[in-house]
N, C-alpha and C. Protein backbone atom coordinates (compact mmCIF):
# COMPACT_ATOMS: atom_id res chain seq x y z
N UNK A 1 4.14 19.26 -1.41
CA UNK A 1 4.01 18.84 -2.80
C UNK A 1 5.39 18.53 -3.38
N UNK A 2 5.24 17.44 -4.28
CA UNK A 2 7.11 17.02 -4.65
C UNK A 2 7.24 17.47 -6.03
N UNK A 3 7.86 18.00 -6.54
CA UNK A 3 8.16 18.46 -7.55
C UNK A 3 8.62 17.54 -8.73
N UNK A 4 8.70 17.59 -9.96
CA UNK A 4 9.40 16.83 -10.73
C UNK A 4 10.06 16.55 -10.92
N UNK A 5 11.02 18.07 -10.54
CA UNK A 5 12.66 17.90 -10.05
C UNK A 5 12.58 16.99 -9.14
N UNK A 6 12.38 16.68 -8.12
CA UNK A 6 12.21 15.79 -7.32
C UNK A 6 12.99 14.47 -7.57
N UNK A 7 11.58 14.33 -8.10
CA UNK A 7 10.92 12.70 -8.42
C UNK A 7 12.43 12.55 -9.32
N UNK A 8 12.53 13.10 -10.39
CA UNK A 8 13.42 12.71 -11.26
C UNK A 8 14.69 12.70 -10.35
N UNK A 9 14.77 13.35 -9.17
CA UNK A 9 16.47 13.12 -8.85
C UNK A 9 16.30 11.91 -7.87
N UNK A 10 15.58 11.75 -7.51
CA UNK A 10 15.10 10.76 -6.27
C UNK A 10 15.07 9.57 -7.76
N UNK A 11 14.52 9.22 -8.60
CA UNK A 11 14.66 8.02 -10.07
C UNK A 11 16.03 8.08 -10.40
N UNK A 12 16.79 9.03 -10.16
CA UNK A 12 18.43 8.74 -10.65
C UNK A 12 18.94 8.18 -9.47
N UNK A 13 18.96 8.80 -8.63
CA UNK A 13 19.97 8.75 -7.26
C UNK A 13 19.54 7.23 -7.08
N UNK A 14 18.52 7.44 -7.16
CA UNK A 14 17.14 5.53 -6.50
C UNK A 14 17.80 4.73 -7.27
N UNK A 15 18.00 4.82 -8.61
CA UNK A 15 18.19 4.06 -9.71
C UNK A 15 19.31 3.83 -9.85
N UNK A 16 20.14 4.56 -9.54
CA UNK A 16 21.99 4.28 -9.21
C UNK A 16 21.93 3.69 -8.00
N UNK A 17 21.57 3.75 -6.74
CA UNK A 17 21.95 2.84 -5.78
C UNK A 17 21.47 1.52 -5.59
N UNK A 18 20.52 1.27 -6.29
CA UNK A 18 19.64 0.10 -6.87
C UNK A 18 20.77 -1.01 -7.64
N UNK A 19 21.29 0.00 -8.51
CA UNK A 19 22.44 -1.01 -9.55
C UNK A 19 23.41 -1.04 -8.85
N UNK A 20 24.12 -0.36 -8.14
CA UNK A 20 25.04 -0.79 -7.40
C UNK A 20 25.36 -1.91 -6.28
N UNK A 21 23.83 -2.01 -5.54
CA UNK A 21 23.55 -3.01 -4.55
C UNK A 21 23.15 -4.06 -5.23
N UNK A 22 22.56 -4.17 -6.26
CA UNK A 22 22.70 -5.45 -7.21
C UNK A 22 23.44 -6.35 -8.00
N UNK A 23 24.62 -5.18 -8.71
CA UNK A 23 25.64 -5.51 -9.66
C UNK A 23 26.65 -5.77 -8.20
N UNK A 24 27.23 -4.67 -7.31
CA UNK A 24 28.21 -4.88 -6.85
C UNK A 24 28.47 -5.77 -5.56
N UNK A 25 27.06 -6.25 -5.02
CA UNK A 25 26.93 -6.91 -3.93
C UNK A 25 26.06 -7.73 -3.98
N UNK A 26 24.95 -7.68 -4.29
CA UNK A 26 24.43 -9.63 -4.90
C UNK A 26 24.63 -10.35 -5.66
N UNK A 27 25.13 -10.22 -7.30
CA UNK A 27 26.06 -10.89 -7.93
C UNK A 27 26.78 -11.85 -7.33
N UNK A 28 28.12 -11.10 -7.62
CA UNK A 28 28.93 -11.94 -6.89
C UNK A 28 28.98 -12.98 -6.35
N UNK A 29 27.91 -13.10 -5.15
CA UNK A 29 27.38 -14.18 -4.15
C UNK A 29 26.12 -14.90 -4.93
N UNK A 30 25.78 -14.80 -6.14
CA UNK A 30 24.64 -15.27 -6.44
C UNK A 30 23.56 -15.21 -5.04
N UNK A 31 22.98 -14.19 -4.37
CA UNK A 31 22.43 -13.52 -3.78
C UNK A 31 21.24 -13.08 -4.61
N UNK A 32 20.07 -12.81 -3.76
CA UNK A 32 18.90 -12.48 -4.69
C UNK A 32 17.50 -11.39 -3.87
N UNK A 33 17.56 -10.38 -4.52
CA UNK A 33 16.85 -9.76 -4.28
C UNK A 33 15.01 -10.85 -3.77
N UNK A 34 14.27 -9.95 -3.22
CA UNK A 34 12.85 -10.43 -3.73
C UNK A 34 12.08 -9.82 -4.58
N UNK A 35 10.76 -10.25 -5.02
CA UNK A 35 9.65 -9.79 -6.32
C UNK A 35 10.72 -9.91 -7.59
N UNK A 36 9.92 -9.02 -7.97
CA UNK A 36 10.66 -8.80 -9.38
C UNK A 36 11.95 -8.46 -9.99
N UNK A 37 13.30 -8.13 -8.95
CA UNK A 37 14.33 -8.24 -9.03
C UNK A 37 14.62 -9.46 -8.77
N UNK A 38 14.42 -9.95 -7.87
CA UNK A 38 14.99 -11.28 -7.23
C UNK A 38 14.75 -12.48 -8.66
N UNK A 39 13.49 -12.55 -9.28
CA UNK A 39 13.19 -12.84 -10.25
C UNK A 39 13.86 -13.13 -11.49
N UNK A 40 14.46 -11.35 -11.76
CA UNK A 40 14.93 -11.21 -12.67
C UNK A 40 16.21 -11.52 -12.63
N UNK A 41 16.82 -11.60 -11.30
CA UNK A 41 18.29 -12.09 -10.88
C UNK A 41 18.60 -13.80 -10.93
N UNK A 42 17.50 -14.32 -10.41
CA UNK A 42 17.34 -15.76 -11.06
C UNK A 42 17.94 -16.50 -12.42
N UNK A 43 16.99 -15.42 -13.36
CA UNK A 43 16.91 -15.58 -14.90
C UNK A 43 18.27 -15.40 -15.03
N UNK A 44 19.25 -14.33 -14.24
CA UNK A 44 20.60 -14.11 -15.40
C UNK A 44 21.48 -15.00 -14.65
N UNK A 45 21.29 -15.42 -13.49
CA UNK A 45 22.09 -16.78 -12.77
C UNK A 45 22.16 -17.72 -13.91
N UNK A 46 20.74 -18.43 -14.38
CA UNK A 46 20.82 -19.29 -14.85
C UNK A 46 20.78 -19.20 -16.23
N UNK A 47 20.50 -18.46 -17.14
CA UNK A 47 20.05 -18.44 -18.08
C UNK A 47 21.52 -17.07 -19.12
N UNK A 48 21.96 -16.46 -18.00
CA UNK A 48 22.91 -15.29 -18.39
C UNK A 48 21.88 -14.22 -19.50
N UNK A 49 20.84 -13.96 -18.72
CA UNK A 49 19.95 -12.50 -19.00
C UNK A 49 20.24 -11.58 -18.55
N UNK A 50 20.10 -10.23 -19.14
CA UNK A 50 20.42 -8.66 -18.18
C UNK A 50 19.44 -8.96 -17.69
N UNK A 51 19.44 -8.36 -16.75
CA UNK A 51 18.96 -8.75 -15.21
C UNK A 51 17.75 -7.16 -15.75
N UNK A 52 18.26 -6.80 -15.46
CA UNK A 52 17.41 -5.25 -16.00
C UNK A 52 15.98 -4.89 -17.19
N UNK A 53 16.67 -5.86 -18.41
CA UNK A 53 15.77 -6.06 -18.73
C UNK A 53 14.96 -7.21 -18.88
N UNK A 54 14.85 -8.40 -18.02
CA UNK A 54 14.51 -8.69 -17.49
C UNK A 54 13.50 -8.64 -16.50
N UNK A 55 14.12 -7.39 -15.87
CA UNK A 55 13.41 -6.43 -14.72
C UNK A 55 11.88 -5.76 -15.75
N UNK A 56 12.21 -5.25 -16.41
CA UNK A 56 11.46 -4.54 -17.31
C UNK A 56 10.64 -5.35 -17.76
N UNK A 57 10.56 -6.50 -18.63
CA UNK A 57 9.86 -7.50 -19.39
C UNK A 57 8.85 -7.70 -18.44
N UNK A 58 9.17 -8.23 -17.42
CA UNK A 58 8.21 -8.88 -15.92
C UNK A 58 7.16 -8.03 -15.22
N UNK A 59 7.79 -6.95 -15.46
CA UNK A 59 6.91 -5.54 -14.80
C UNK A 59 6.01 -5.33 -15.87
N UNK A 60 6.00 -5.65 -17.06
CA UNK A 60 4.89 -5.14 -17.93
C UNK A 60 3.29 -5.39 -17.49
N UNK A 61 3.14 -6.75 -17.57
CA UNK A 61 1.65 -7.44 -16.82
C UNK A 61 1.44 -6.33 -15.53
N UNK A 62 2.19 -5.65 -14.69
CA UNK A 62 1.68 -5.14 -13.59
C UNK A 62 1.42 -4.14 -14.07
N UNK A 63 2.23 -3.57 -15.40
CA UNK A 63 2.00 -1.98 -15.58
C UNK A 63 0.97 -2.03 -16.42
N UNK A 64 0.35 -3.02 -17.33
CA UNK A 64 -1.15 -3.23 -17.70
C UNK A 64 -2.20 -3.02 -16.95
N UNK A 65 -2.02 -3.29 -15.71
CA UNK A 65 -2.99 -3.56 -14.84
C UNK A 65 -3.30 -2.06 -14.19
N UNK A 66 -2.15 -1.97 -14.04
CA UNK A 66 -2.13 -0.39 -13.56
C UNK A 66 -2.64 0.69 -14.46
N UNK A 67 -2.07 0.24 -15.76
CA UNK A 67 -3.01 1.35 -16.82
C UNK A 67 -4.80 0.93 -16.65
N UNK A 68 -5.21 -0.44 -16.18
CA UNK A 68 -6.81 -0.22 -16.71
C UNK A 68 -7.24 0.13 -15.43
N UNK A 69 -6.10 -0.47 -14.32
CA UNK A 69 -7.52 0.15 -12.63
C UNK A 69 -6.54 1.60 -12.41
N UNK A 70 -5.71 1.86 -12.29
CA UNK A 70 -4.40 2.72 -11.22
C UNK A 70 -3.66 3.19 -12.41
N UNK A 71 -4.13 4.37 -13.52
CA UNK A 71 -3.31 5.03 -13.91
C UNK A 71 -2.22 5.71 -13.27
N UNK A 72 -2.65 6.08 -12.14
CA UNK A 72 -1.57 7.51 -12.15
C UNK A 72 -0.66 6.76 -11.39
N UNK A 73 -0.33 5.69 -11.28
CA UNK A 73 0.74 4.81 -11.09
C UNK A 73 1.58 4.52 -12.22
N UNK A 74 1.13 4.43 -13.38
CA UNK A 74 1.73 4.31 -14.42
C UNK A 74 2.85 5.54 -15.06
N UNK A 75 2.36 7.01 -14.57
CA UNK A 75 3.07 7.79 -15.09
C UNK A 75 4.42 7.87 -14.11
N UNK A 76 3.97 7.54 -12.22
CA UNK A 76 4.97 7.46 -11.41
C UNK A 76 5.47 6.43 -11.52
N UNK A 77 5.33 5.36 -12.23
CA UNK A 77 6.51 4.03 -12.09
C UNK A 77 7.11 3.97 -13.48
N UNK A 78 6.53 3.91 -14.33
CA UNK A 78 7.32 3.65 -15.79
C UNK A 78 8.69 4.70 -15.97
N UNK A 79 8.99 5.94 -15.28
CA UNK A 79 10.05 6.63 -15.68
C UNK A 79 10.96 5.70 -14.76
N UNK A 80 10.98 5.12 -13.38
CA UNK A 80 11.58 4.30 -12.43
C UNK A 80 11.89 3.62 -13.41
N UNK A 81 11.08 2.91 -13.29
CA UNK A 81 11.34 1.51 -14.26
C UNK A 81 12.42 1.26 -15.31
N UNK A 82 12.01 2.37 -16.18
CA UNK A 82 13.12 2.56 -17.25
C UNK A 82 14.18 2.58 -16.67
N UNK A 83 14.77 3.85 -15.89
CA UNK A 83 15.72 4.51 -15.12
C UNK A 83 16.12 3.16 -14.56
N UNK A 84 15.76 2.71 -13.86
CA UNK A 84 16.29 1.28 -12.70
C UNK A 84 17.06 0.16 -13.94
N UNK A 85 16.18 -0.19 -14.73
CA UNK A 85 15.96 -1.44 -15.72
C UNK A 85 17.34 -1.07 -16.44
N UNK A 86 17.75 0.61 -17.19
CA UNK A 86 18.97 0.99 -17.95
C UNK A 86 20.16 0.66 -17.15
N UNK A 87 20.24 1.51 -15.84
CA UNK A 87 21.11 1.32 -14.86
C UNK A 87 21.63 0.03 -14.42
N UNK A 88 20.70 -0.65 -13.93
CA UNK A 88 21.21 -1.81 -13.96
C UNK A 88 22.06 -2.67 -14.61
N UNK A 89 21.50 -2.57 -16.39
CA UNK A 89 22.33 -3.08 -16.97
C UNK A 89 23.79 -2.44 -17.48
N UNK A 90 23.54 -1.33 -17.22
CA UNK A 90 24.72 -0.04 -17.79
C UNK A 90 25.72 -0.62 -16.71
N UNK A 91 25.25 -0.33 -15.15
CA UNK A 91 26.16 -1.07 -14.35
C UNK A 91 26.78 -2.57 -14.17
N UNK A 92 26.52 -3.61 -15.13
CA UNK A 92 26.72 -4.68 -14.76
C UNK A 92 28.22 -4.89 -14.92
N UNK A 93 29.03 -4.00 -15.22
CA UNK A 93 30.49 -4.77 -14.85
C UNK A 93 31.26 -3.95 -13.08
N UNK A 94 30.17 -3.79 -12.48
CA UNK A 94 30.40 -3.50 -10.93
C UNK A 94 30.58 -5.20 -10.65
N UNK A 95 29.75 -6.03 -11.53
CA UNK A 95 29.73 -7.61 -10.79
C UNK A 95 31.26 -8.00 -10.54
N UNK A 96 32.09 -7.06 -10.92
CA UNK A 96 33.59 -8.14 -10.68
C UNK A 96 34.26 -7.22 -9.75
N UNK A 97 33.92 -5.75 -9.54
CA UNK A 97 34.65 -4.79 -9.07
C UNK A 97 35.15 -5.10 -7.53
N UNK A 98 34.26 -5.72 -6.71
CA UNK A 98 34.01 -5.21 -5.40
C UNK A 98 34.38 -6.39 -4.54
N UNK A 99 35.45 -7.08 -4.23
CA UNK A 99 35.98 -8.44 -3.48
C UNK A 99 35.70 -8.26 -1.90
N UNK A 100 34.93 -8.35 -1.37
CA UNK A 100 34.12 -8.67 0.04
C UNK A 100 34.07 -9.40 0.26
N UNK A 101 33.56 -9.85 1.82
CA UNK A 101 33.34 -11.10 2.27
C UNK A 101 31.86 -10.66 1.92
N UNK A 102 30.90 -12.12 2.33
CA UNK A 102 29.55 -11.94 1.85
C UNK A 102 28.84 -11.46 2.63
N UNK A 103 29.06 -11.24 4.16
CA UNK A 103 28.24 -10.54 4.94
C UNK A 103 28.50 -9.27 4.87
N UNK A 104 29.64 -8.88 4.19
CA UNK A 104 29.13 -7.34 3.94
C UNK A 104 28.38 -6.92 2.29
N UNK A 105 28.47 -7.27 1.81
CA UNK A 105 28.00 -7.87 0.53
C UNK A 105 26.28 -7.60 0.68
N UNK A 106 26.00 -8.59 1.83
CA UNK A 106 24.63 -8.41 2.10
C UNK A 106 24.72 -7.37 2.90
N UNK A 107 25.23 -6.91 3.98
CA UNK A 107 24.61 -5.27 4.30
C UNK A 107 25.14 -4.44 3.39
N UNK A 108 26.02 -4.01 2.77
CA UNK A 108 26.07 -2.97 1.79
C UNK A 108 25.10 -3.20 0.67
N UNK A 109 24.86 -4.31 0.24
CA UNK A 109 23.45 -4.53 -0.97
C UNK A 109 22.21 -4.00 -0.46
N UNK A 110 21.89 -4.99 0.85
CA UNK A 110 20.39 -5.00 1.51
C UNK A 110 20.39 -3.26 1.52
N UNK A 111 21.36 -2.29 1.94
CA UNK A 111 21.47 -1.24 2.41
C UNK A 111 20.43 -0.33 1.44
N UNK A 112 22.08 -0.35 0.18
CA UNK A 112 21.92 0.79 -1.05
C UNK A 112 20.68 0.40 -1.64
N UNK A 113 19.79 -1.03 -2.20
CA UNK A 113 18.85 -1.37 -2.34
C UNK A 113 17.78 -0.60 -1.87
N UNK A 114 17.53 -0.67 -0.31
CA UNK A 114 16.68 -0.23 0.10
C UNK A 114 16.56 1.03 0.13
N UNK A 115 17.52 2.29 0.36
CA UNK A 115 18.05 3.25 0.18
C UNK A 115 17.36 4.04 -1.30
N UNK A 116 17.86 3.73 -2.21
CA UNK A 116 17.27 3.53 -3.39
C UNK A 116 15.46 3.56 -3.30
N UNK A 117 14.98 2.11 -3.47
CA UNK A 117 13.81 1.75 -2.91
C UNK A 117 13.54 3.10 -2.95
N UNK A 118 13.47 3.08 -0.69
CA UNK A 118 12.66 3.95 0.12
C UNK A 118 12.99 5.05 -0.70
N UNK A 119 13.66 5.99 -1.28
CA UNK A 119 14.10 7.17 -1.67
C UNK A 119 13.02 7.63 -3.07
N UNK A 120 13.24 6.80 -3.82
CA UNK A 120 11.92 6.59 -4.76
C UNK A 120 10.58 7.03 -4.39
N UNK A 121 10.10 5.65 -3.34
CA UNK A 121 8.93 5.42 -2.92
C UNK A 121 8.44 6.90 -1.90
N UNK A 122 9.45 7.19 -1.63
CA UNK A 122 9.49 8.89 -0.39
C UNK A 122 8.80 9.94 -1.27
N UNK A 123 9.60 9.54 -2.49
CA UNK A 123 9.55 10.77 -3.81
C UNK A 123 8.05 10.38 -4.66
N UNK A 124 7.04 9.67 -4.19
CA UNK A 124 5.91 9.30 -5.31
C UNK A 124 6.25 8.76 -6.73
N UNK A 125 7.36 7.99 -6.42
CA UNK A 125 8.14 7.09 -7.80
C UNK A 125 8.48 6.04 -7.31
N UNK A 126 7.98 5.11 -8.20
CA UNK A 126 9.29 3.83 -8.01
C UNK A 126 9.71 2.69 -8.88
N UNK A 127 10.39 1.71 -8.95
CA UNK A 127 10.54 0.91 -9.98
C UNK A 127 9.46 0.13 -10.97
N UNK A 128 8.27 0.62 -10.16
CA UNK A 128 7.04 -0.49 -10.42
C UNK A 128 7.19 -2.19 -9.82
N UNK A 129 6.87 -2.78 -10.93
CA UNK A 129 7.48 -4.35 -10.32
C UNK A 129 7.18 -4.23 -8.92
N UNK A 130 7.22 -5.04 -8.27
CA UNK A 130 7.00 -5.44 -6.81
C UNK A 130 6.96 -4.28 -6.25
N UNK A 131 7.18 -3.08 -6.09
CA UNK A 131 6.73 -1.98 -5.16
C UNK A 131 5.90 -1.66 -6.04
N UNK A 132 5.14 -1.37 -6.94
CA UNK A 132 3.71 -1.38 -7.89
C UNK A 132 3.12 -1.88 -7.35
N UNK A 133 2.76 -3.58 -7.49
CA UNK A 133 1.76 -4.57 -6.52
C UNK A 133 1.85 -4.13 -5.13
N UNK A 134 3.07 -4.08 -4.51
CA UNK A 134 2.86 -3.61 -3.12
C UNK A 134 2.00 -1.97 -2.68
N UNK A 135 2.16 -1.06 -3.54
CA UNK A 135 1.25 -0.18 -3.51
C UNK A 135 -0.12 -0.52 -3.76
N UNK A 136 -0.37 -1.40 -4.48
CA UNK A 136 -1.68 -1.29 -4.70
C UNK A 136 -2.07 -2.44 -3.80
N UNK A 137 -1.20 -2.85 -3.24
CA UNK A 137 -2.05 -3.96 -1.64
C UNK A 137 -2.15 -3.15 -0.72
N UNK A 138 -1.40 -2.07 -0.01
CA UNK A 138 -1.09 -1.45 1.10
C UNK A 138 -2.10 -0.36 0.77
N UNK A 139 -2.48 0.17 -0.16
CA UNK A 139 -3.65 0.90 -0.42
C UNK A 139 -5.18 0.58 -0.33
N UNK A 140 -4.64 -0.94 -0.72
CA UNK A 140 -6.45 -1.75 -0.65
C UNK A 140 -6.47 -2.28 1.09
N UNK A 141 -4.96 -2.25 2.44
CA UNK A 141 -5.25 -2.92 2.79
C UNK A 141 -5.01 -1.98 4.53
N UNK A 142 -4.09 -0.68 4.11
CA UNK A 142 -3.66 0.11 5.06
C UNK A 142 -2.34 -0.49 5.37
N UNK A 143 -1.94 -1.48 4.77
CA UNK A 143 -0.45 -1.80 5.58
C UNK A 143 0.92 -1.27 5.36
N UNK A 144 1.59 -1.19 5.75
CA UNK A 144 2.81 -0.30 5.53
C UNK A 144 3.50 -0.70 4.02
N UNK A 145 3.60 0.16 3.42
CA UNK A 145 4.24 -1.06 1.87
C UNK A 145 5.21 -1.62 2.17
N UNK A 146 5.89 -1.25 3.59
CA UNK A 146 7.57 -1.93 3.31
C UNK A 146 6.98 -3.15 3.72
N UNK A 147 6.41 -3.14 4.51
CA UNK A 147 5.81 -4.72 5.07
C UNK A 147 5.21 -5.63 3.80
N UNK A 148 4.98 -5.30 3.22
CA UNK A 148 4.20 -6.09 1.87
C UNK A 148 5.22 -6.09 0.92
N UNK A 149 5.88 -5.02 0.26
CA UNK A 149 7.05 -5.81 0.32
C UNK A 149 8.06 -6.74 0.84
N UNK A 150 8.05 -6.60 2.08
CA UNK A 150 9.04 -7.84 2.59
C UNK A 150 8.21 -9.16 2.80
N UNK A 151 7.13 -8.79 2.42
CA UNK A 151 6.05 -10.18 2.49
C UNK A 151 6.47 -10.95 0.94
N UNK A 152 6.12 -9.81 0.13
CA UNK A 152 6.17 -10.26 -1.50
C UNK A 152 7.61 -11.30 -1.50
N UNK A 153 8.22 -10.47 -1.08
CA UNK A 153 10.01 -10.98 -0.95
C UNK A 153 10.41 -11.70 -0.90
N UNK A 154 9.92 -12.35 0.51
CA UNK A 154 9.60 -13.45 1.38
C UNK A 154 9.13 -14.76 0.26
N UNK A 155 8.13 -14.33 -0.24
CA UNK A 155 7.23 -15.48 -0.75
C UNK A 155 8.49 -15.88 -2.07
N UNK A 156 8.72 -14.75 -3.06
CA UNK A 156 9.46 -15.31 -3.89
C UNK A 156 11.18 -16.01 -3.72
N UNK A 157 11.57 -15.30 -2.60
CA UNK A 157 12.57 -16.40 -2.12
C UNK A 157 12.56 -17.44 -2.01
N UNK A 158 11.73 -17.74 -0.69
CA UNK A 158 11.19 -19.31 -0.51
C UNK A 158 10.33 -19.78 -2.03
N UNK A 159 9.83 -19.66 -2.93
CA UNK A 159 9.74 -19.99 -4.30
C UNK A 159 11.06 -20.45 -4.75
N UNK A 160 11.80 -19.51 -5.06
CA UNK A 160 13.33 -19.91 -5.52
C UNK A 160 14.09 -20.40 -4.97
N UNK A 161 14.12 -20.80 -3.49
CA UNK A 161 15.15 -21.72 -2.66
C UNK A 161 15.72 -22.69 -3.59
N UNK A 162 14.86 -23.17 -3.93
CA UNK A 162 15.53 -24.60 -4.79
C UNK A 162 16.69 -24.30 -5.93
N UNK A 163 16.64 -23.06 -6.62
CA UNK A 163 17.76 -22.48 -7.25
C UNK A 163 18.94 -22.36 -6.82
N UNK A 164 18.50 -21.93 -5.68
CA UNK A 164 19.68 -21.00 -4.26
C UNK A 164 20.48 -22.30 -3.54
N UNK A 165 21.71 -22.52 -3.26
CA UNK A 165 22.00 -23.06 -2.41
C UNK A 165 21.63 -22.56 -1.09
N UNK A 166 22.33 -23.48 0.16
CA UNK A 166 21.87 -23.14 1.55
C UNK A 166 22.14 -21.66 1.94
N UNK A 167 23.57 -21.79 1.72
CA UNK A 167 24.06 -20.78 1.98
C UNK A 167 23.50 -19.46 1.03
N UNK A 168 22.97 -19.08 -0.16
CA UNK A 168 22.68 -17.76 -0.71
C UNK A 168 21.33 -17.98 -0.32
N UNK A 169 20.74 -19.08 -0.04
CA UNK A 169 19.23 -18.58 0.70
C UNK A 169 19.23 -17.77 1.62
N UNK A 170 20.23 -18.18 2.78
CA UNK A 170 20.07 -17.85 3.94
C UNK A 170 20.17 -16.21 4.07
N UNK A 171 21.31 -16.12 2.97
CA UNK A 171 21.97 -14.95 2.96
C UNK A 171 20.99 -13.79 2.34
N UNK A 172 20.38 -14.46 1.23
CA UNK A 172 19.59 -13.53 0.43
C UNK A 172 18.13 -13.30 1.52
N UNK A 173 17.78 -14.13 2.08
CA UNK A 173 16.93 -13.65 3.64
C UNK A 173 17.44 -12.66 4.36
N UNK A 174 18.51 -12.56 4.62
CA UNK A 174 19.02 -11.32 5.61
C UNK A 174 18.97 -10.26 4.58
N UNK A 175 19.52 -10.26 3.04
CA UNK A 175 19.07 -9.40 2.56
C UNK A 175 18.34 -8.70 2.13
N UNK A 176 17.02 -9.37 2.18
CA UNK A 176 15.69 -9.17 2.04
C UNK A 176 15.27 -8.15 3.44
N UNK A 177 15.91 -8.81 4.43
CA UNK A 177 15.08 -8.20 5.76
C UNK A 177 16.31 -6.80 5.78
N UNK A 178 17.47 -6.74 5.36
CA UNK A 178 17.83 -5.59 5.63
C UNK A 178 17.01 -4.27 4.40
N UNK A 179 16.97 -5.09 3.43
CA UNK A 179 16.12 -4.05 2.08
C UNK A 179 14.86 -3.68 3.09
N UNK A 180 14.08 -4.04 3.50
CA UNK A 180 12.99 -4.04 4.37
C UNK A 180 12.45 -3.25 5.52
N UNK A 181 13.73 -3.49 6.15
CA UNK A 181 14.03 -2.61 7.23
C UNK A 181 14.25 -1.01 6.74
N UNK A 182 15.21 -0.68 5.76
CA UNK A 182 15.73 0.46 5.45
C UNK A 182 14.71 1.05 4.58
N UNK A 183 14.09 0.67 3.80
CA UNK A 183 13.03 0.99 3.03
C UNK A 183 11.94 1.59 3.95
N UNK A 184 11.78 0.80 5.14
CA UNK A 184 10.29 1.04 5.92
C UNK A 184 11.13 2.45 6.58
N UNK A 185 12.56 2.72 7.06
CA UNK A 185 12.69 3.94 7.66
C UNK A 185 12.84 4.70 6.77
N UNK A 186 12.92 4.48 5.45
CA UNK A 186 13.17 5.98 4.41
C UNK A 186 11.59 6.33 4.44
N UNK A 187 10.54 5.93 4.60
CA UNK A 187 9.31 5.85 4.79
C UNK A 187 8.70 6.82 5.33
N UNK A 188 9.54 6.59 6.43
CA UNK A 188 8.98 7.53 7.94
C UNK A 188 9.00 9.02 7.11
N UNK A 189 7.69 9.69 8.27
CA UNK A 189 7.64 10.99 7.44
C UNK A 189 8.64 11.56 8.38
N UNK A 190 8.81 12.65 7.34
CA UNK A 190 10.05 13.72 7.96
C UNK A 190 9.40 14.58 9.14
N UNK A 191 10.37 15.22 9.83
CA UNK A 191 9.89 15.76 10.88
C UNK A 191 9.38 17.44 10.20
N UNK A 192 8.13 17.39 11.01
CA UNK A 192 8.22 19.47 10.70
C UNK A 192 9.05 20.29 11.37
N UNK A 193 8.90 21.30 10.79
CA UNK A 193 9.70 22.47 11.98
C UNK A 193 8.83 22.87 12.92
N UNK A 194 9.02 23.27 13.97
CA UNK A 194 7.89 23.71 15.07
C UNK A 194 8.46 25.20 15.04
């Protein structure tokens, strides 16, 4: 059973490495998450929106949905949400901090992202937004959520290509599949003691 303590340190810790792999390593590269970050990262490319709330605005329609079929999703994602959505923007002057080349950029992002993510999702919390919908597919469907997330991902990238040059497509693909990857092993259940 996870405790509240828990959940809530797993929504900070989640929620700080979230803004960091966003502000300090996709920025920069105009790099882009998928679902509803990737989304919301779009909007402040072009438009110069906090990305965060942003994040927040977009997630509402899912967290409606969740209040009339999937309450008790609502009480585990909306504290994320907040937590992720503040952070994010609290962190946005990491966007100038961190001078990398871009392939590390994308594994240190794809990393802490997923890190975050899976750490949440481990803890029965998470940002809502795209791991919300992905819970409630992988529940209706048995599939692993990281996989449906990296499906969701998938789809809204290739949506946004046309935003993206060649090069941050390509890039924001590897970052997608590294968020993906690391997410599906924070996943894995822990071992017992024998």
């Amino acid at each position: 059973m996870i405790t509240i303590i828990e959940k809530l340190v797993a929504i900070i810790v989640g929620s700080f490495l979230l803004a960091i792999g966003i502000n300090g390593f996709l920025v920069p590269y105009h790099l882009i998450d998928g679902g509803i970050i990737g989304i919301a990262l779009i909007l402040h490319y072009f438009f110069d929106y906090q990305t965060g709330i942003c994040m927040f605005i977009l997630s509402v329609p899912l967290g409606i949905y969740a209040w009339l079929y999937e309450r008790i999703y609502v009480y585990t994602s909306v504290p994320g949400l907040v937590c992720s959505s503040l952070m994010i923007d609290f962190l946005s002057p990491l966007q100038s901090t961190f001078d990398v080349p871009i392939y590390f950029s994308v594994l240190m992002g794809g990393t802490l992202i997923g890190i975050g993510i899976g750490l949440m999702l481990r803890n029965e919390t998470s940002t809502g937004g795209t791991e919300l919908l992905a819970k409630f597919i992988s529940n209706a469907t048995s599939i692993n959520i990281a996989i449906v997330i990296f499906i969701i991902d998938g789809i809204i990238v290739g949506a946004g290509s046309f935003t993206l040059g060649a090069q941050s497509f390509l890039f924001s693909c590897f970052t997608i599949l590294i968020v993906g990857i690391i997410t599906s092993l924070m996943e894995l259940p822990a071992e017992q003691p024998t």
